[in-house]
Protein backbone atom coordinates (compact mmCIF):
# COMPACT_ATOMS: atom_id res chain seq x y z
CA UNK A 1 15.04 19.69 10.55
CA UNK A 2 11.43 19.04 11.46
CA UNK A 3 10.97 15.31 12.01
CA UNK A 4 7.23 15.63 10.32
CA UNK A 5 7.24 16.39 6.49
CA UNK A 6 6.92 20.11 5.71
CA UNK A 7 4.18 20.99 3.24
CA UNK A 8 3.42 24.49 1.95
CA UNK A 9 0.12 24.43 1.04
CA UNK A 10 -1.12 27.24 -1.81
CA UNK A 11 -4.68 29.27 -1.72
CA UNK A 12 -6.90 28.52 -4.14
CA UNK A 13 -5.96 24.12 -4.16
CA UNK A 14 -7.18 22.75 -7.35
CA UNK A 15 -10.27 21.40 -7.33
CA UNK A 16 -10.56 17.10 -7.60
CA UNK A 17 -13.40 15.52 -9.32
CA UNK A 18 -14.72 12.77 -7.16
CA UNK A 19 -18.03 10.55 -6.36
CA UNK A 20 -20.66 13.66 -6.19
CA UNK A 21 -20.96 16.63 -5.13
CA UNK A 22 -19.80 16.78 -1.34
CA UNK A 23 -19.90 19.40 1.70
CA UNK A 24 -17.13 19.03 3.40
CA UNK A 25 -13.94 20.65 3.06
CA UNK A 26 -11.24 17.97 2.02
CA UNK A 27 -8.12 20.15 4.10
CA UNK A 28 -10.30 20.89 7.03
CA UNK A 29 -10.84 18.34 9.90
CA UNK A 30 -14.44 16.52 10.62
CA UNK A 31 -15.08 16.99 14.41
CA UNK A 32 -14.49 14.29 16.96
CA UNK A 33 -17.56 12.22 17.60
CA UNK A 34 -18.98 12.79 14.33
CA UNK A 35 -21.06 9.75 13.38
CA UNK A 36 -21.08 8.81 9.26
CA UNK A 37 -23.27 6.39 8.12
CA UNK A 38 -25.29 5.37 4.61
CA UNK A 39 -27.84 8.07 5.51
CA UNK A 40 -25.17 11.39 5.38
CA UNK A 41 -22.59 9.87 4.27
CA UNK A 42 -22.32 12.32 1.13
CA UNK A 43 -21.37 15.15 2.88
CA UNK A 44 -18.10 13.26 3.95
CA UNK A 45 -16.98 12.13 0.14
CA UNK A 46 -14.40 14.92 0.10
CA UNK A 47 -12.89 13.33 3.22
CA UNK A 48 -12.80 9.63 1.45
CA UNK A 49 -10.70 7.93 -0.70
CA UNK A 50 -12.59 7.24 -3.95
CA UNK A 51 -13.21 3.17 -3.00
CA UNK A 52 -14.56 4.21 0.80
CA UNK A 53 -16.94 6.79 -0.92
CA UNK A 54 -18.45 3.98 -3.28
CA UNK A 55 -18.90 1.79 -0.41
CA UNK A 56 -20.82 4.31 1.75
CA UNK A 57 -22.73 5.54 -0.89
CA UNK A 58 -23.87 2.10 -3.40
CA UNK A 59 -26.61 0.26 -2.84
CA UNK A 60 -25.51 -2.95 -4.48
CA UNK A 61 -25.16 -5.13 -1.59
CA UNK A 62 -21.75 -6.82 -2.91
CA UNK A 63 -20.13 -3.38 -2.51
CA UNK A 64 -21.97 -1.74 0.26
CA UNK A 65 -21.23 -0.59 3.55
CA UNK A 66 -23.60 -1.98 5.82
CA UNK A 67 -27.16 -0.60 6.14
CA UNK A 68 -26.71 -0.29 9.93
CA UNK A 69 -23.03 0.87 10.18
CA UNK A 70 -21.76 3.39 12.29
CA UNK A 71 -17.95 5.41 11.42
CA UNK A 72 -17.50 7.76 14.34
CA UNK A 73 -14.68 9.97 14.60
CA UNK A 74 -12.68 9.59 17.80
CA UNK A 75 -9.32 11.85 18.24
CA UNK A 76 -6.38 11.40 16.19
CA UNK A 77 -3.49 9.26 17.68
CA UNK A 78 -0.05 10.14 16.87
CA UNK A 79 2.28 6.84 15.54
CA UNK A 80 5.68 7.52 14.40
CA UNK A 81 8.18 5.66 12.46
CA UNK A 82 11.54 4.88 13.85
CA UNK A 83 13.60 8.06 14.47
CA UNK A 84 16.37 6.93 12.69
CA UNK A 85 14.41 6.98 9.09
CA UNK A 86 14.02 10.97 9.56
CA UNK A 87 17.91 10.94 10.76
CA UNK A 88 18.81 9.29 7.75
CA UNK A 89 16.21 11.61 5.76
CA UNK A 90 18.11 15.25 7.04
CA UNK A 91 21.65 13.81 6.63
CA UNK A 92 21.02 12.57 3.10
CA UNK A 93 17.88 14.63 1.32
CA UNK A 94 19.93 17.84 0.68
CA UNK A 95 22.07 15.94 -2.08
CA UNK A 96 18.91 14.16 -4.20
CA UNK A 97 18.26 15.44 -6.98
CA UNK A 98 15.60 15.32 -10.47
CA UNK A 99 16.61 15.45 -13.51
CA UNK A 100 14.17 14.95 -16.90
CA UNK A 101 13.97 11.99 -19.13
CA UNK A 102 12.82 13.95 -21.98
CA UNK A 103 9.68 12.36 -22.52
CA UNK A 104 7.67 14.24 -19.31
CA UNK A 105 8.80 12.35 -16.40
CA UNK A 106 12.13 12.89 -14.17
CA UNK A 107 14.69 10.63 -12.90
CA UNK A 108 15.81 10.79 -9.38
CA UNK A 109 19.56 11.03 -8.68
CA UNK A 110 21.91 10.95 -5.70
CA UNK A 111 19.47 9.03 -3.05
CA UNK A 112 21.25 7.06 -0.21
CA UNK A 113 18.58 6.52 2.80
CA UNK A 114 15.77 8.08 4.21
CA UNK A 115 12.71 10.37 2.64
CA UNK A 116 14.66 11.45 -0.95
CA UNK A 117 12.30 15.23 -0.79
CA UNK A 118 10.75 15.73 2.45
CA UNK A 119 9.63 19.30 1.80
CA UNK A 120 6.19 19.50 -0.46
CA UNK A 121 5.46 22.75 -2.13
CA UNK A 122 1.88 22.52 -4.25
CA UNK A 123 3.49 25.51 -5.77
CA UNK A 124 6.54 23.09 -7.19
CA UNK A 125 5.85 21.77 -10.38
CA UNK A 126 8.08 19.02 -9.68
CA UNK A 127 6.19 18.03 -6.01
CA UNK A 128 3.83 15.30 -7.65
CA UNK A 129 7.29 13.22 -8.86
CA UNK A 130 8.92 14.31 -5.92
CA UNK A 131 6.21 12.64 -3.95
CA UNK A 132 6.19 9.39 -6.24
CA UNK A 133 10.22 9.20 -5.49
CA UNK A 134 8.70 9.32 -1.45
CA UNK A 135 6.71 6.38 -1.88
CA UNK A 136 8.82 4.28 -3.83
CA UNK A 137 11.43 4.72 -1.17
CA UNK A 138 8.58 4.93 1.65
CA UNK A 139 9.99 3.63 5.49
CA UNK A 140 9.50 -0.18 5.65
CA UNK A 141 11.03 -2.28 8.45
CA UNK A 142 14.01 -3.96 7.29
CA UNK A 143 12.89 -7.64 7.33
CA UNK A 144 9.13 -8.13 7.57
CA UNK A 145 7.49 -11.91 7.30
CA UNK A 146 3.85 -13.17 7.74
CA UNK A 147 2.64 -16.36 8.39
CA UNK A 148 -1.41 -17.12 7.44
CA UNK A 149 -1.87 -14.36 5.57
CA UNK A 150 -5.91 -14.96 4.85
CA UNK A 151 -8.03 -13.64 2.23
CA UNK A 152 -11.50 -13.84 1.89
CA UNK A 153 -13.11 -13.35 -1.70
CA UNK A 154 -17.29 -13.08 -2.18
CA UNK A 155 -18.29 -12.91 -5.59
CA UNK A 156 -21.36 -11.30 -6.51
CA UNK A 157 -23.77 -14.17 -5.51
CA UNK A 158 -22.08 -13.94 -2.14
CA UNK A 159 -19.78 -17.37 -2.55
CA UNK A 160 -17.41 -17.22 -0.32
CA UNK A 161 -13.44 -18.95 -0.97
CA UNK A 162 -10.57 -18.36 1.45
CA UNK A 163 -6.91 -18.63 0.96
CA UNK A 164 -4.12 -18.97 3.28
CA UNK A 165 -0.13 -17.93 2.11
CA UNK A 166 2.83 -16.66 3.35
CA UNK A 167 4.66 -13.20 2.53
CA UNK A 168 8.09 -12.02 3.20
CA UNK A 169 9.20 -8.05 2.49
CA UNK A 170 12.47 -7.50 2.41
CA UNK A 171 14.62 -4.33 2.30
CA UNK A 172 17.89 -5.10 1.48
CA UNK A 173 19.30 -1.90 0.44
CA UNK A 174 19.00 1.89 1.83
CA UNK A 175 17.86 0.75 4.99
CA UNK A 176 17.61 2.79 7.61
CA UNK A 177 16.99 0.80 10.59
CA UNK A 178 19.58 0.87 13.07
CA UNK A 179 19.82 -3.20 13.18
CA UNK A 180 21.04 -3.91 10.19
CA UNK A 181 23.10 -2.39 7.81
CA UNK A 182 22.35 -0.15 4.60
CA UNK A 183 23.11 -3.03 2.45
CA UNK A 184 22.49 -6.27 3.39
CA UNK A 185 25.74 -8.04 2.68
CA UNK A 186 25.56 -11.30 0.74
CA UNK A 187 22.00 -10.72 -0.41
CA UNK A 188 20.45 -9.57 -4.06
CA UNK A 189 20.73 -5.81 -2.99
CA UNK A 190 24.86 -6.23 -2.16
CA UNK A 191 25.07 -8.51 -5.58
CA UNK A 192 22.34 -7.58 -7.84
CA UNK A 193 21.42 -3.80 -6.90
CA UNK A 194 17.97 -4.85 -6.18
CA UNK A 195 16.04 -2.53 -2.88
CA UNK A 196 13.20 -4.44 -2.39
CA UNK A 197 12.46 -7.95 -2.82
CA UNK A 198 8.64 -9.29 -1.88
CA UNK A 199 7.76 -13.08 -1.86
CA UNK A 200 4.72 -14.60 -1.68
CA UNK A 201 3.81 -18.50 -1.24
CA UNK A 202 0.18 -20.07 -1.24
CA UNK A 203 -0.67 -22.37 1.54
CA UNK A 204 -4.19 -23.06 1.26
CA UNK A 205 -6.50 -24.48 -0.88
CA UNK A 206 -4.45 -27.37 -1.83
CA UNK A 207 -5.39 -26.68 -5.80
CA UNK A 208 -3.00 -23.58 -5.42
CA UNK A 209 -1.06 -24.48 -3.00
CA UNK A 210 3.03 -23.67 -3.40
CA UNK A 211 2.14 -21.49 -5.97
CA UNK A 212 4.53 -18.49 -5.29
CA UNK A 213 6.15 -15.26 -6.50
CA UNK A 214 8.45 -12.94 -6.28
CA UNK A 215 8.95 -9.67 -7.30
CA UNK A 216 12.77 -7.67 -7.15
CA UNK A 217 12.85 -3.36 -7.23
CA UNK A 218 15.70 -2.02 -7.83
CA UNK A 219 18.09 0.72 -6.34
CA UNK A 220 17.92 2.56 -9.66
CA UNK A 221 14.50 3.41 -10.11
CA UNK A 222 14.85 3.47 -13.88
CA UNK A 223 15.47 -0.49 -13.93
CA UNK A 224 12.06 -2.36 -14.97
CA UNK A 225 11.49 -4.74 -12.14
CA UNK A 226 11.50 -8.64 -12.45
CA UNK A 227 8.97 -10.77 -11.50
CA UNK A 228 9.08 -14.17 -11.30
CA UNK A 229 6.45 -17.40 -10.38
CA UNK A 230 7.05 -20.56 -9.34
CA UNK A 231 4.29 -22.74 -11.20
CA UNK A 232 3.67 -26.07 -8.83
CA UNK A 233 2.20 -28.27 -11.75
CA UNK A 234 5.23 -27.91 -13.90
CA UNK A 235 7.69 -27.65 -10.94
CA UNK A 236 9.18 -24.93 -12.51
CA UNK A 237 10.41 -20.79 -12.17
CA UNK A 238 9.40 -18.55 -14.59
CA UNK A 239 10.32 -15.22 -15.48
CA UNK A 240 7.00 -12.77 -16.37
CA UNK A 241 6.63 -10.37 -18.86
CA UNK A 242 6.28 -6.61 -18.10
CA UNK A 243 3.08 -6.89 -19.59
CA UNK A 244 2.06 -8.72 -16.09
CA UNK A 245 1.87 -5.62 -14.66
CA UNK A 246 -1.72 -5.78 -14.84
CA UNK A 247 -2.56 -9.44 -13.88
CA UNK A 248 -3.45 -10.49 -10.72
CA UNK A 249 -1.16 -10.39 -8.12
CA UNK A 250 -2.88 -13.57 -6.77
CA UNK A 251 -5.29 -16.39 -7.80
CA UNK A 252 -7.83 -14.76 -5.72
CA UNK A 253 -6.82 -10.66 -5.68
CA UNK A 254 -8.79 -7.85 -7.05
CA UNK A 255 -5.35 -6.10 -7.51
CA UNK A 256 -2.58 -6.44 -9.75
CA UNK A 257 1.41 -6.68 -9.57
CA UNK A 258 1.16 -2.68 -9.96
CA UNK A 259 -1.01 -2.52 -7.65
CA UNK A 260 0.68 -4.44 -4.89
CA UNK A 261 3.54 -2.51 -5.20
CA UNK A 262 4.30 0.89 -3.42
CA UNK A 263 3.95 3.09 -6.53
CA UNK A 264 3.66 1.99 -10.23
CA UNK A 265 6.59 0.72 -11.79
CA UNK A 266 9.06 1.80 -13.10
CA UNK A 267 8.18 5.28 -11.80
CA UNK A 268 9.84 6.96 -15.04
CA UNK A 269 7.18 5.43 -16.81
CA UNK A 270 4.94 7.80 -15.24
CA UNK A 271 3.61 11.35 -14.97
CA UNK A 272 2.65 12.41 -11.81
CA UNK A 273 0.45 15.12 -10.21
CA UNK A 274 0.81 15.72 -6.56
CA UNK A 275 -3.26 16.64 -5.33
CA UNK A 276 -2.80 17.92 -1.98
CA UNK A 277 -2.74 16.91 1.76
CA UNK A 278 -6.05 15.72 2.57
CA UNK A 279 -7.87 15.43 5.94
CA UNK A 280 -9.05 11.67 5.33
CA UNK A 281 -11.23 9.67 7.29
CA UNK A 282 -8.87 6.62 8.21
CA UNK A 283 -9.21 3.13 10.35
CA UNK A 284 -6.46 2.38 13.06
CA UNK A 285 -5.75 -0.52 15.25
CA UNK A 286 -3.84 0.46 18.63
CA UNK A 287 -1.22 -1.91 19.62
CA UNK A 288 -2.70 -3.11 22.29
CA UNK A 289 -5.78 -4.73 20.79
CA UNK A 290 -3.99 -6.07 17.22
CA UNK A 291 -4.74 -9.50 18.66
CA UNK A 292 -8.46 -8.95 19.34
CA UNK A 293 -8.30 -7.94 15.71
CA UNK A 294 -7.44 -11.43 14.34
CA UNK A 295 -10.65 -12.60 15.74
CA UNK A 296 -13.73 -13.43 13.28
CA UNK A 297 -15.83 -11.80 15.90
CA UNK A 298 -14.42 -8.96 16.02
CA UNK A 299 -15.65 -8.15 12.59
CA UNK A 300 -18.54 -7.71 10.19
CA UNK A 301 -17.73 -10.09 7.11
CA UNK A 302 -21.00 -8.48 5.02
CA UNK A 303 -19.17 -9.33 1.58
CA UNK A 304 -16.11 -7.34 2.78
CA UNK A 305 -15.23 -6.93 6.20
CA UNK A 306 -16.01 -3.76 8.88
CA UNK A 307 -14.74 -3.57 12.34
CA UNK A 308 -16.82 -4.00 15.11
CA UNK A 309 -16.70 -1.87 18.18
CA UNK A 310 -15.73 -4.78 20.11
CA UNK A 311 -12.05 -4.79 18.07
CA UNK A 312 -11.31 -1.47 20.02
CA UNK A 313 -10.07 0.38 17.16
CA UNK A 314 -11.14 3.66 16.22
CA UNK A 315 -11.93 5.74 13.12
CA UNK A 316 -9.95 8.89 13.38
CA UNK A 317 -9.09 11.67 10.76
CA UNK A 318 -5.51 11.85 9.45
CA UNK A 319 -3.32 13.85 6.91
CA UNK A 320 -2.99 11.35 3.48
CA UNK A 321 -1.18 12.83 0.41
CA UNK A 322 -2.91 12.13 -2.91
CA UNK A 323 -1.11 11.69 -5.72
CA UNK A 324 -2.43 10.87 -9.58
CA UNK A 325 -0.29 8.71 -11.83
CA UNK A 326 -0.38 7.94 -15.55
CA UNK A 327 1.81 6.49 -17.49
CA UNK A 328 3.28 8.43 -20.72
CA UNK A 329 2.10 7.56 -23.84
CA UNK A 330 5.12 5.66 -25.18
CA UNK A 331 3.98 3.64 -22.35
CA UNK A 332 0.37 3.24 -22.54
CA UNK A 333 -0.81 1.38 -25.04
CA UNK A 334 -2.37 -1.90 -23.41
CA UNK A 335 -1.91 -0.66 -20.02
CA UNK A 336 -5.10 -1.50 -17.93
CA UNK A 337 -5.39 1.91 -15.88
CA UNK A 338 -5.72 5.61 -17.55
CA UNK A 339 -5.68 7.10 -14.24
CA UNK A 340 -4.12 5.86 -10.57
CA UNK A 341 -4.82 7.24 -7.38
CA UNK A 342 -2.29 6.40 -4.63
CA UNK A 343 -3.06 7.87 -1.05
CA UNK A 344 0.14 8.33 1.63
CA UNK A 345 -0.16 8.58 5.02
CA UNK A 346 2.07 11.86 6.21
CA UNK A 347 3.37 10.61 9.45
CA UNK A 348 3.77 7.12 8.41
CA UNK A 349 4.97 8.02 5.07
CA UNK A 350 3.30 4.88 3.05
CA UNK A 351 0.86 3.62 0.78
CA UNK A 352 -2.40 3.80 2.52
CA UNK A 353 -4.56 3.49 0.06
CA UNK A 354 -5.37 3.28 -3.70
CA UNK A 355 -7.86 3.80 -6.74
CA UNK A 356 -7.93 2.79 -9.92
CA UNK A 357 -9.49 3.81 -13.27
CA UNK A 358 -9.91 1.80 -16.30
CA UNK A 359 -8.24 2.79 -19.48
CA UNK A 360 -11.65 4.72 -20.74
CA UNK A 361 -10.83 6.39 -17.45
CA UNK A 362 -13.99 4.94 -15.63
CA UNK A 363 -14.01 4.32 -12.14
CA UNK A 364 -12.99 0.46 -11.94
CA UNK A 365 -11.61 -0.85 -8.15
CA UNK A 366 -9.30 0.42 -4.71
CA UNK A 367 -7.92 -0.64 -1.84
CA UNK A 368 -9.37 0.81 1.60
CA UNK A 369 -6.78 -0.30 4.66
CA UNK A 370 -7.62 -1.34 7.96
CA UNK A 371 -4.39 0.17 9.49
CA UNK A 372 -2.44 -1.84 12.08
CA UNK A 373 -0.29 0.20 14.58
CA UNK A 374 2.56 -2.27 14.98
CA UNK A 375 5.67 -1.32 16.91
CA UNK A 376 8.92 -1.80 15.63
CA UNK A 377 11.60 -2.97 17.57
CA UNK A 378 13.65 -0.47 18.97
CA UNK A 379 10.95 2.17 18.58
CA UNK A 380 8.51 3.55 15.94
CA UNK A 381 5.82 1.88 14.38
CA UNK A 382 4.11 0.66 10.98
CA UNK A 383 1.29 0.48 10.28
CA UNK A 384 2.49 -1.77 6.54
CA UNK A 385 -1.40 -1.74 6.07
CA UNK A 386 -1.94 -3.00 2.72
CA UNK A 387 -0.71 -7.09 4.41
CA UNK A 388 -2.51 -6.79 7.40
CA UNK A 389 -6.12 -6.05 6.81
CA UNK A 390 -8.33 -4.49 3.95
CA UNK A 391 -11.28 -4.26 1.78
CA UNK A 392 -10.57 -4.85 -2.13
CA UNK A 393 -13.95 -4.06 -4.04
CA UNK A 394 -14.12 -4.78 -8.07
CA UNK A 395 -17.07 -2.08 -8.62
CA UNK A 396 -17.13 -3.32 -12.59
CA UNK A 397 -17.31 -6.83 -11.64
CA UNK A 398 -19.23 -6.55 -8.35
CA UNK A 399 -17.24 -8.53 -6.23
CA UNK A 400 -14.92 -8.07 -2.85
CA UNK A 401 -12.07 -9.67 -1.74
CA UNK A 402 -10.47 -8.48 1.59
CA UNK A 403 -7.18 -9.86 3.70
CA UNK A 404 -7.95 -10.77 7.09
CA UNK A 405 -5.78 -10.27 10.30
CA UNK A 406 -2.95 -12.14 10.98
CA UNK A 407 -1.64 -13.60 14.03
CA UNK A 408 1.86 -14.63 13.03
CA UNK A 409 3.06 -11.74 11.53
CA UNK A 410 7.06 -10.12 12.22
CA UNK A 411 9.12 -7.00 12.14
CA UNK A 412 13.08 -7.20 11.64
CA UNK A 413 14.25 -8.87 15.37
CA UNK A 414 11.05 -10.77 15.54
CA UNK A 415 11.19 -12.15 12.65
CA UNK A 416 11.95 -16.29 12.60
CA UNK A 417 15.32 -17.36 12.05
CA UNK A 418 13.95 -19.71 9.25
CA UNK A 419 12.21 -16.43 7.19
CA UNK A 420 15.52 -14.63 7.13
CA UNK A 421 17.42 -17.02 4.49
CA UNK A 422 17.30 -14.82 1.76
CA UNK A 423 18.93 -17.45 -0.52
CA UNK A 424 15.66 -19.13 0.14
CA UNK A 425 13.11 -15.98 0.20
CA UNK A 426 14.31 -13.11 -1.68
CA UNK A 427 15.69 -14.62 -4.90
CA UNK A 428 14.57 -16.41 -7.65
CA UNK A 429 16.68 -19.33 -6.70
CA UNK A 430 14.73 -19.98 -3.80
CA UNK A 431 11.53 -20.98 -5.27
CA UNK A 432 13.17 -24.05 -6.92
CA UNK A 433 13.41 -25.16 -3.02
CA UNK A 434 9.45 -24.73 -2.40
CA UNK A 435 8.65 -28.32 -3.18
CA UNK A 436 12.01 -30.06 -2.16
């Protein structure tokens, strides 16, 4: 089969409402050397996610592109995953399978490894939860860890607070890279059927620091995922509510615990609407100059943070999937967003980007990625976007917080010896052990 996703695409796309009226076509490409900036930046808005186009277009300095900045489009630089996620995709796709809950959403059944429906038909009235079934099970590395992760908040006066934490991702079931097995044996996904576990762990300031959490998806997509914090001033673990969904993910994040994750959870909570593929302006880091990118200099901090020229990335144009969520209405009463945006990168098949609307279905806050080109060991690349580098602007409350570039940051082999006790990292266990 074709190692890039097939899409059929129909005539006559349905039209999205977005920021304004724009004049560019959303599934045709801008030319290389283009040059965007405040001044004509609304013929573009068709070719931005909904957060990018309220940056280029406000004037409230707290959520503004700056005055004097330049996007221009250079050409569009292919970056693969590992080969093995697409082998794993064409020897187990043909046998997955939807079936419906009987309250509007479907259930996927029969997934192993690999992309569960790599074909997209806008035709298919089943392509927008065959897509959200694609990002749940999006290609991650096996074991990813990050030391130093930074974040820098400015609220609307233009204070400025930075943290400092550690992350760990790991995949410990239907994995597809070649240096591990499918299931890691001895860990939460060989005992507890979990697929994904993600741990985080504050460093810095010291009035947060050790405050951690963890978060456990499951293999069965129709399990409600567990989250769990380890509160330092009580030395104790505790189990959240599903109604955390919505709270921050951290002390000082703009997103919440659904937004962190790949999709919303669970996904058969959800209804979803697959919008087309997109032609979407997009921000990429080469591998060669991800180190250059971890330097202050190397970037605009103007409440959130630009690139510079002298980071040696490049603005390029590249095909994103949109898909809308919304959760049913058994499910929505109390639930912060009426409306979710999640944007997929085709060839790298992951989250890229999101936006989110309030429950009165006003335009509230997104995620805009700064996408890192990081190989993989043994080949491929990811760009795992959303850790690396981003801007995170609350339009409602008028403030920005964006992560920074990280020096110390792993994929699978590189990963420290220390980062790969899963007893420690990946279970609830382990964050009794934070202050030992």
């Amino acid at each position: 089969m074709n190692r890039l996703i097939s899409l059929v695409v129909a005539v006559g796309l349905l039209a999205i409402a977005g920021l304004g009226t724009a004049n560019a076509d959303p599934f045709a490409k801008i030319p290389v050397g283009t040059v965007i900036t405040k001044a004509n930046c609304q013929q573009y808005l068709d070719h931005m996610t909904e957060v990018l186009g309220h940056e280029c277009t406000m004037n409230q300095v707290q959520l503004s592109m700056p005055a004097d900045y330049q996007i221009v489009i250079k050409p569009t630089v292919s970056y693969p995953v590992p080969h093995s996620f697409w082998d794993a995709t064409e020897k187990y796709s043909k046998q997955v399978t939807l079936e419906p809950t009987g309250d509007g959403s479907y259930r996927m059944k029969g997934y192993v490894a690999g992309m569960p429906f790599p074909t997209l038909d806008m035709k298919d009235p089943l392509a927008g939860f065959k897509l959200m079934y694609d990002a749940y099970f999006q290609y991650q590395p096996a074991m990813m860890s990050g030391d130093g992760l930074h974040t820098i908040s400015i609220d609307r006066y233009g204070n400025r607070s930075d943290t400092l934490g550690w992350i760990g991702n790991y995949v410990l079931s239907h994995n597809s890279d070649p240096a591990y097995p499918m299931v890691i044996p001895g860990s939460p996904g060989d005992k507890d059927g979990v697929y994904f576990a993600s741990s985080i762990e504050q460093e810095f300031p010291t009035q947060i620091q050790y405050l951690s959490g963890l978060e456990w998806d499951y293999s069965d997509p129709d399990r409600i995922p567990e989250n769990y914090a380890f509160i330092p001033s009580i030395r104790r673990v505790l189990q959240l509510s599903q109604a955390a969904r919505c709270a921050p993910f951290t002390a000082s994040s703009n997103f919440s615990y659904d937004d962190h994750s790949r999709i919303q959870l669970p996904p058969v909570w959800f209804k979803a609407q697959f919008l087309g593929a997109k032609q979407e302006i997009t921000y990429v880091v080469p591998p060669n100059r991800l180190i250059e990118a971890t330097k202050e200099s190397n970037w605009d901090i103007h409440y959130g943070i630009w690139p510079k020229d002298s980071l040696g990335g490049h603005w390029e144009v590249r095909v994103w999937y949109q898909l809308a969520t919304q959760r049913l209405p058994r499910y929505a009463a109390g639930y912060c967003e009426a409306n979710h945006y999640i944007w997929l990168d085709k060839e790298q098949v992951m989250t890229i980007a999101y936006d989110d609307f309030d429950q009165n279905g006003k335009y509230w806050r997104g995620q805009y990625n700064y996408n890192p080109a990081k190989p993989v060991p043994g080949g491929g690349y990811s760009f795992y976007s959303g850790l690396w580098a981003h801007l995170n602007p609350d339009v409602q409350n008028v403030d920005n917080s964006s992560t920074f570039p990280f020096v110390n940051w792993w994929f699978n082999q590189e990963v420290p010896k220390r980062f790969l006790n899963l007893d420690r990292y990946a279970t609830p266990g382990g964050l009794n052990q934070i202050v030992q």
